[in-house]
PDB file of N, CA and C in Angstrom:
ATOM      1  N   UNK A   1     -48.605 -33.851  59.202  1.00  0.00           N
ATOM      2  CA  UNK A   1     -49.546 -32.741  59.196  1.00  0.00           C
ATOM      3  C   UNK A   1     -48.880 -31.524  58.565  1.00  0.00           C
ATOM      4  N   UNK A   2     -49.421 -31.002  57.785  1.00  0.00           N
ATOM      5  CA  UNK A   2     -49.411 -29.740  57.331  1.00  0.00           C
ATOM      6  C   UNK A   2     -48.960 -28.581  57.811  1.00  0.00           C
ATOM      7  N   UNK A   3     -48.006 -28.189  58.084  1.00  0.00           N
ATOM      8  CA  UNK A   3     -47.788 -26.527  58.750  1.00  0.00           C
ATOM      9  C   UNK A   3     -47.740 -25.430  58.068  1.00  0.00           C
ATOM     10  N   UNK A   4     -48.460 -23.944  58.471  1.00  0.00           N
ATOM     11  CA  UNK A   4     -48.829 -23.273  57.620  1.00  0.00           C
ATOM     12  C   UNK A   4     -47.232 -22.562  57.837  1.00  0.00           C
ATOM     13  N   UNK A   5     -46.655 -22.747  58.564  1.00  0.00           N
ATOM     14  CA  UNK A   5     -45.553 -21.933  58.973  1.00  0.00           C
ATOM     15  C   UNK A   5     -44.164 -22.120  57.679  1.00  0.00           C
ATOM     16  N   UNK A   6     -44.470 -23.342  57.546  1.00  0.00           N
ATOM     17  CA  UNK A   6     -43.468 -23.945  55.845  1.00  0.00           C
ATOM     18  C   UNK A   6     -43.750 -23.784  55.099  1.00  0.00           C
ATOM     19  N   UNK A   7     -44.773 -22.865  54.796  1.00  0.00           N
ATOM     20  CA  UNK A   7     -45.404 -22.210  53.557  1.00  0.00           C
ATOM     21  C   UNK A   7     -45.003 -20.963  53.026  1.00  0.00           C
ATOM     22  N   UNK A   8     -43.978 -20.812  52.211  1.00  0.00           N
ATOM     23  CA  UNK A   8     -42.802 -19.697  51.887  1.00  0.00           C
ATOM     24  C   UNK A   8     -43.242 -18.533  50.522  1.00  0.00           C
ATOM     25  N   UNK A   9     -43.110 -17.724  50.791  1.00  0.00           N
ATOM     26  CA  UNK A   9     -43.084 -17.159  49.325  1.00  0.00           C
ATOM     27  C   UNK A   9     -41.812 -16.933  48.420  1.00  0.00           C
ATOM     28  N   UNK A  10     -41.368 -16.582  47.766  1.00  0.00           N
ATOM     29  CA  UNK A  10     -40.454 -16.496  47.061  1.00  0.00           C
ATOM     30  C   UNK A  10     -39.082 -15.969  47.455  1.00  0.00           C
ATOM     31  N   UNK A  11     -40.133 -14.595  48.133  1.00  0.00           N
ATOM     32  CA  UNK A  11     -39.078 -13.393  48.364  1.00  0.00           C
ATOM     33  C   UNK A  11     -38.877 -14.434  50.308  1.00  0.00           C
ATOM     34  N   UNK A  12     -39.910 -14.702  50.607  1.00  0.00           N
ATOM     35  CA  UNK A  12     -39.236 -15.452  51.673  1.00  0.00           C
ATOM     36  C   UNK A  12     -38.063 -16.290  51.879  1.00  0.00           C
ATOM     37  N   UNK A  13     -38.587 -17.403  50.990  1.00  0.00           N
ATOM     38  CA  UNK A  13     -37.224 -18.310  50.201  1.00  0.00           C
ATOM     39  C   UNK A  13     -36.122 -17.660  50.128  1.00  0.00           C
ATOM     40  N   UNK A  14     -36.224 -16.828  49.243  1.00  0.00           N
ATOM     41  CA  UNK A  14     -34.743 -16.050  48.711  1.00  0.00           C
ATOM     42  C   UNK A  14     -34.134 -15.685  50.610  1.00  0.00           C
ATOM     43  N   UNK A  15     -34.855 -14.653  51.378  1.00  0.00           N
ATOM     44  CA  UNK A  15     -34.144 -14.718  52.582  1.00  0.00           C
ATOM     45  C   UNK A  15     -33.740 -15.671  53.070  1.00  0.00           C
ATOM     46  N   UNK A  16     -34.416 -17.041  53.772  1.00  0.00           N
ATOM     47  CA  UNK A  16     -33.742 -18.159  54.153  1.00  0.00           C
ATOM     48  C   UNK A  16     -32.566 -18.657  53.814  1.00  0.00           C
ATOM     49  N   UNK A  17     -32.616 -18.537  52.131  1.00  0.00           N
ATOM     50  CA  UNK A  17     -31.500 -19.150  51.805  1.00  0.00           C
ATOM     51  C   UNK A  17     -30.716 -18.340  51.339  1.00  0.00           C
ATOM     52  N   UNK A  18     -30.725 -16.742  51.392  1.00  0.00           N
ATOM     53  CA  UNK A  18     -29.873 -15.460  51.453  1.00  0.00           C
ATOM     54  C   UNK A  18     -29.327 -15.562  49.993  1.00  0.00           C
ATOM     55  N   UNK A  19     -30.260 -15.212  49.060  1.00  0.00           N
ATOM     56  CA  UNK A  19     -30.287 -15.291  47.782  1.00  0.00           C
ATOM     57  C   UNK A  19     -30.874 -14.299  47.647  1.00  0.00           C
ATOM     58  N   UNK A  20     -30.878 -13.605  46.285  1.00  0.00           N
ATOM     59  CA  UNK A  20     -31.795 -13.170  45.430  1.00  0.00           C
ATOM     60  C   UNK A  20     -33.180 -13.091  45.019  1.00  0.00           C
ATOM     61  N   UNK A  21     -34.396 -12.784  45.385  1.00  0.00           N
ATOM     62  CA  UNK A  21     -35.311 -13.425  44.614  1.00  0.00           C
ATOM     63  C   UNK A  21     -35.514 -13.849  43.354  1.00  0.00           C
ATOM     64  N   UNK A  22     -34.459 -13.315  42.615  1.00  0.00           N
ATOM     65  CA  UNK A  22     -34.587 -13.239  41.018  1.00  0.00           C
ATOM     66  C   UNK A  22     -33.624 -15.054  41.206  1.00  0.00           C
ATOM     67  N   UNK A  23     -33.129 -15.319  41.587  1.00  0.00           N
ATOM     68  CA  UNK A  23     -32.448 -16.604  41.838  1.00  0.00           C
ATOM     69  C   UNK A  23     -33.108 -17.576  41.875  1.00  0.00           C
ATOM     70  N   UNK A  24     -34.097 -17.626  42.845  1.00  0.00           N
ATOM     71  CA  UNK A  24     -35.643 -18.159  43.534  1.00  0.00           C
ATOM     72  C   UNK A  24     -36.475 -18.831  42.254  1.00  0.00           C
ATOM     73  N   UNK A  25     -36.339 -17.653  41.287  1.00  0.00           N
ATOM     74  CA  UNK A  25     -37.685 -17.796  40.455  1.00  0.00           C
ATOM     75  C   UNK A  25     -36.787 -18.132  39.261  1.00  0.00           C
ATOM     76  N   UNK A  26     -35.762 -17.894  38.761  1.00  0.00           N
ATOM     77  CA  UNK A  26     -34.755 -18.900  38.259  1.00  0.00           C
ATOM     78  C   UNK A  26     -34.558 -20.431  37.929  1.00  0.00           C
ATOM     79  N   UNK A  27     -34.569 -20.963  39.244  1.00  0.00           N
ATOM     80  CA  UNK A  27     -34.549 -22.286  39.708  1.00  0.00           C
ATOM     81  C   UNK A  27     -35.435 -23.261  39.519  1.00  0.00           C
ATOM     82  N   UNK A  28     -37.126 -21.826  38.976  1.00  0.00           N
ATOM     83  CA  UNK A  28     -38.327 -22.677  39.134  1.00  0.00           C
ATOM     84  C   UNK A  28     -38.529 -22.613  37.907  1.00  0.00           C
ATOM     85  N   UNK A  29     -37.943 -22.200  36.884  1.00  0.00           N
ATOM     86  CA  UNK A  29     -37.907 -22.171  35.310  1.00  0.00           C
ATOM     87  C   UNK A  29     -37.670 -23.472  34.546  1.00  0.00           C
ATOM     88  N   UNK A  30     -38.525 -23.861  33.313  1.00  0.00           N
ATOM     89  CA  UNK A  30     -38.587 -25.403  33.103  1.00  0.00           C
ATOM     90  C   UNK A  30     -37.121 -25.732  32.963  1.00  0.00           C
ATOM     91  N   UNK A  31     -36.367 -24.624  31.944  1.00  0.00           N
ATOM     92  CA  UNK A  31     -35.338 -24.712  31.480  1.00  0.00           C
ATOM     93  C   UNK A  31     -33.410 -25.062  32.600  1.00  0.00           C
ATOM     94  N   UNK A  32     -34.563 -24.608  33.732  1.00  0.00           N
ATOM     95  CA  UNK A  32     -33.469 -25.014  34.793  1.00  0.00           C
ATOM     96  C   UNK A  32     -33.335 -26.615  35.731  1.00  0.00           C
ATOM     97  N   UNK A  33     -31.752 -26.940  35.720  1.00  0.00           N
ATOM     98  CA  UNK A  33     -31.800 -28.649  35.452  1.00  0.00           C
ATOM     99  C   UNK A  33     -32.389 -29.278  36.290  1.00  0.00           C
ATOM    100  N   UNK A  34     -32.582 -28.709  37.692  1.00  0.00           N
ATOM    101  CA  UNK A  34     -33.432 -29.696  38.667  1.00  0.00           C
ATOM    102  C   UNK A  34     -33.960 -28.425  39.743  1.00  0.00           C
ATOM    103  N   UNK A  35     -35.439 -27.946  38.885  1.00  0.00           N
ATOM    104  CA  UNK A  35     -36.151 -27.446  39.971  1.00  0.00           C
ATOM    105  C   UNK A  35     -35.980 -27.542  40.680  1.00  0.00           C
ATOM    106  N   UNK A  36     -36.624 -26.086  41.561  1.00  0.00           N
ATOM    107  CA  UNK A  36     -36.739 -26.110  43.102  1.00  0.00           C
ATOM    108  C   UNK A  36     -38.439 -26.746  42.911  1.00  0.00           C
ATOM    109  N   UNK A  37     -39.023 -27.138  44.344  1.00  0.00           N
ATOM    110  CA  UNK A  37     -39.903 -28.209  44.463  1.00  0.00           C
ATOM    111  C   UNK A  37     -40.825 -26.799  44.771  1.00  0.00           C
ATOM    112  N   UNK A  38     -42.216 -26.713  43.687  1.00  0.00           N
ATOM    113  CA  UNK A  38     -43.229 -25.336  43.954  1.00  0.00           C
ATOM    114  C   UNK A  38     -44.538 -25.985  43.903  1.00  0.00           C
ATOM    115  N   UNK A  39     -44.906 -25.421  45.082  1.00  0.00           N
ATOM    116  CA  UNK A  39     -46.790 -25.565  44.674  1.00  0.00           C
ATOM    117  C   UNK A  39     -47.256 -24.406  43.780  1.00  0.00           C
ATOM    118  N   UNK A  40     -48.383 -24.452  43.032  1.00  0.00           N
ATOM    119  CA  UNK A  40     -48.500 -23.193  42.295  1.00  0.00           C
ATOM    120  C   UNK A  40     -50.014 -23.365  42.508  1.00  0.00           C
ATOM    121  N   UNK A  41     -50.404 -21.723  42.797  1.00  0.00           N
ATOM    122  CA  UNK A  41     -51.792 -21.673  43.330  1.00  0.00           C
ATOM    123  C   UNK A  41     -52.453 -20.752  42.344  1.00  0.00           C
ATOM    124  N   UNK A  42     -52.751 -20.504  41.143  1.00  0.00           N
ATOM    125  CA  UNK A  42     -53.077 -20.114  40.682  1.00  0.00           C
ATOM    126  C   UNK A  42     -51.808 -19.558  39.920  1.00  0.00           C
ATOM    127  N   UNK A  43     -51.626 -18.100  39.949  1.00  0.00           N
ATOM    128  CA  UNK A  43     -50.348 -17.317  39.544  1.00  0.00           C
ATOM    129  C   UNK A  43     -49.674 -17.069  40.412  1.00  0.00           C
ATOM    130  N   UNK A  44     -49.645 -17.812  41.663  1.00  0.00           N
ATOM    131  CA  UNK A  44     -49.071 -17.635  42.681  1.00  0.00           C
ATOM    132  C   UNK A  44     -47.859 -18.886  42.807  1.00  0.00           C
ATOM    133  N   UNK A  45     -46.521 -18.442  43.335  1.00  0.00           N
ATOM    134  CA  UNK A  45     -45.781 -19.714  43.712  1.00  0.00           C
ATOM    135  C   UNK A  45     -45.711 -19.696  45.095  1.00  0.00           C
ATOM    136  N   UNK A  46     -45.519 -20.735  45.723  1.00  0.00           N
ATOM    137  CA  UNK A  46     -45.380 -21.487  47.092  1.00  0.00           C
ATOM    138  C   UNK A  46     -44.137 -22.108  47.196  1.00  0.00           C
ATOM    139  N   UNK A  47     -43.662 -22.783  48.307  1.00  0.00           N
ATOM    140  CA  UNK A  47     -42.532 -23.077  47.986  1.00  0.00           C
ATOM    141  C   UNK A  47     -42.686 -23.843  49.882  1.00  0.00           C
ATOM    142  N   UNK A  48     -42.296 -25.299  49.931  1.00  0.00           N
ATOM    143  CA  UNK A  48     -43.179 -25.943  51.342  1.00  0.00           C
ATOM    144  C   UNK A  48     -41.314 -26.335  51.898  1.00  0.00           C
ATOM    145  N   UNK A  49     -41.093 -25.776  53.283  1.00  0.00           N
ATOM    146  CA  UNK A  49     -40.082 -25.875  53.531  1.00  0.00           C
ATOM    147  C   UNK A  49     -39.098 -27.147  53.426  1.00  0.00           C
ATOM    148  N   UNK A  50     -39.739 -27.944  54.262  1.00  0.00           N
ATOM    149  CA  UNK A  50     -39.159 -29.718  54.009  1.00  0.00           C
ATOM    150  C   UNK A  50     -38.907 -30.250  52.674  1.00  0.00           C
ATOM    151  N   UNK A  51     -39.882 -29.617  51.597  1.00  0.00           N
ATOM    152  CA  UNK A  51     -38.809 -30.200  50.762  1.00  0.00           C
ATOM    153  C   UNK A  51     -38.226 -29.217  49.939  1.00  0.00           C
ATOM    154  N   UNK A  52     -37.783 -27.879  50.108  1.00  0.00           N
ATOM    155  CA  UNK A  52     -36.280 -27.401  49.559  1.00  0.00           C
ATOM    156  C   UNK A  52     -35.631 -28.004  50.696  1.00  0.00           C
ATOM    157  N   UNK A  53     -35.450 -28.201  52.072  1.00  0.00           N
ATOM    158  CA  UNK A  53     -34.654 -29.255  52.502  1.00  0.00           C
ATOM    159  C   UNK A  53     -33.997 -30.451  51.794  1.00  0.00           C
ATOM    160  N   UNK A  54     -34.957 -31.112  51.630  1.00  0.00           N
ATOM    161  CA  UNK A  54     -34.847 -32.917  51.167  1.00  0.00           C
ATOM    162  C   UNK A  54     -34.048 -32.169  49.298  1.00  0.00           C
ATOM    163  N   UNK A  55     -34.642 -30.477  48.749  1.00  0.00           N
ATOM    164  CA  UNK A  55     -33.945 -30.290  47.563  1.00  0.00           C
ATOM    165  C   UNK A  55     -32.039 -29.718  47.760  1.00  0.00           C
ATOM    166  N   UNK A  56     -32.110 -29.254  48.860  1.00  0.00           N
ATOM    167  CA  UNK A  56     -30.631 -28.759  49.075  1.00  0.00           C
ATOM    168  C   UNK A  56     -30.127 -30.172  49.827  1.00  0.00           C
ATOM    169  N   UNK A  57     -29.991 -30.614  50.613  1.00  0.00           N
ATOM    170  CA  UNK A  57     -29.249 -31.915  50.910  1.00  0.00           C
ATOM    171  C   UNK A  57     -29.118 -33.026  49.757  1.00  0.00           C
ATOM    172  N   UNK A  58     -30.242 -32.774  48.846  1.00  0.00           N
ATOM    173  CA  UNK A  58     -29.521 -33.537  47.224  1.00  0.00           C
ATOM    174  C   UNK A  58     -28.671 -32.729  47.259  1.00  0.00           C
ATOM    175  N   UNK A  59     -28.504 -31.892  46.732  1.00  0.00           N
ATOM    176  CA  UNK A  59     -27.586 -30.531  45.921  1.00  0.00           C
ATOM    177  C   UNK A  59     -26.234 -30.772  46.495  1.00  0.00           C
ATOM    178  N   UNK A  60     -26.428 -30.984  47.914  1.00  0.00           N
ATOM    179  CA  UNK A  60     -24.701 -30.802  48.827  1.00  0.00           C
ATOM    180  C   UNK A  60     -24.650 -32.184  48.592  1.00  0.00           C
ATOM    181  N   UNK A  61     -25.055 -33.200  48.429  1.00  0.00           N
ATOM    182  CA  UNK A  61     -24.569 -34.466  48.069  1.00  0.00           C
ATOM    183  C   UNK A  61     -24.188 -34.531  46.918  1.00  0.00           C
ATOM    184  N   UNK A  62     -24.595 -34.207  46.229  1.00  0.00           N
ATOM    185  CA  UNK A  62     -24.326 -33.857  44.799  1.00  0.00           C
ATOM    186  C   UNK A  62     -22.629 -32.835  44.217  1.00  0.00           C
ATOM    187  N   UNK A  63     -22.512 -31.796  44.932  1.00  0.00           N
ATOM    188  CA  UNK A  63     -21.833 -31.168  45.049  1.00  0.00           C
ATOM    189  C   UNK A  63     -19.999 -31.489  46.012  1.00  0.00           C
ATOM    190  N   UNK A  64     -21.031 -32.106  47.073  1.00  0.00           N
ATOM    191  CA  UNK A  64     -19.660 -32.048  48.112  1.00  0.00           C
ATOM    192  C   UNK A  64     -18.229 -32.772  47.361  1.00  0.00           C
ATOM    193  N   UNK A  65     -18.340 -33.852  46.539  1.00  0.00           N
ATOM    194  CA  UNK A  65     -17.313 -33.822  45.733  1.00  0.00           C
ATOM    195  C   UNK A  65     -16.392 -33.148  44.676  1.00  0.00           C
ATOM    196  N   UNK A  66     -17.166 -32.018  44.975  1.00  0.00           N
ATOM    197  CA  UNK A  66     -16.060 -31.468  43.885  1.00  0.00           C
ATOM    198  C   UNK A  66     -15.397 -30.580  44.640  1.00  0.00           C
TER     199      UNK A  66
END
């Protein structure tokens, strides 16, 4: 089920993950290598908590070797 509560905005995002917003919207650029995961509602971005989860636990798997 759906929770409206994992439903993030940008500048939200950026707090959670104690970033930048300009970082946020970075990430969601085609040119960047593995998006962050966005719903887009018009001109609006979204951003659904569980999966920047399921996107940062790639990342630290990805990462933890080096």
């Amino acid at each position: 089920m759906f929770d409206h509560n994992d439903l993030l905005t940008p500048t939200e995002l950026a707090e959670r993950l104690k970033v930048l917003p300009g970082w946020v919207y970075e990430k969601t650029r085609a040119r960047s290598r593995d998006r962050l995961p966005t719903i887009k509602m018009g001109r609006y971005l979204r951003f659904h908590w569980p999966d920047i989860v399921i996107w940062l636990e790639r990342h630290r798997q990805l990462d933890g070797g080096a």
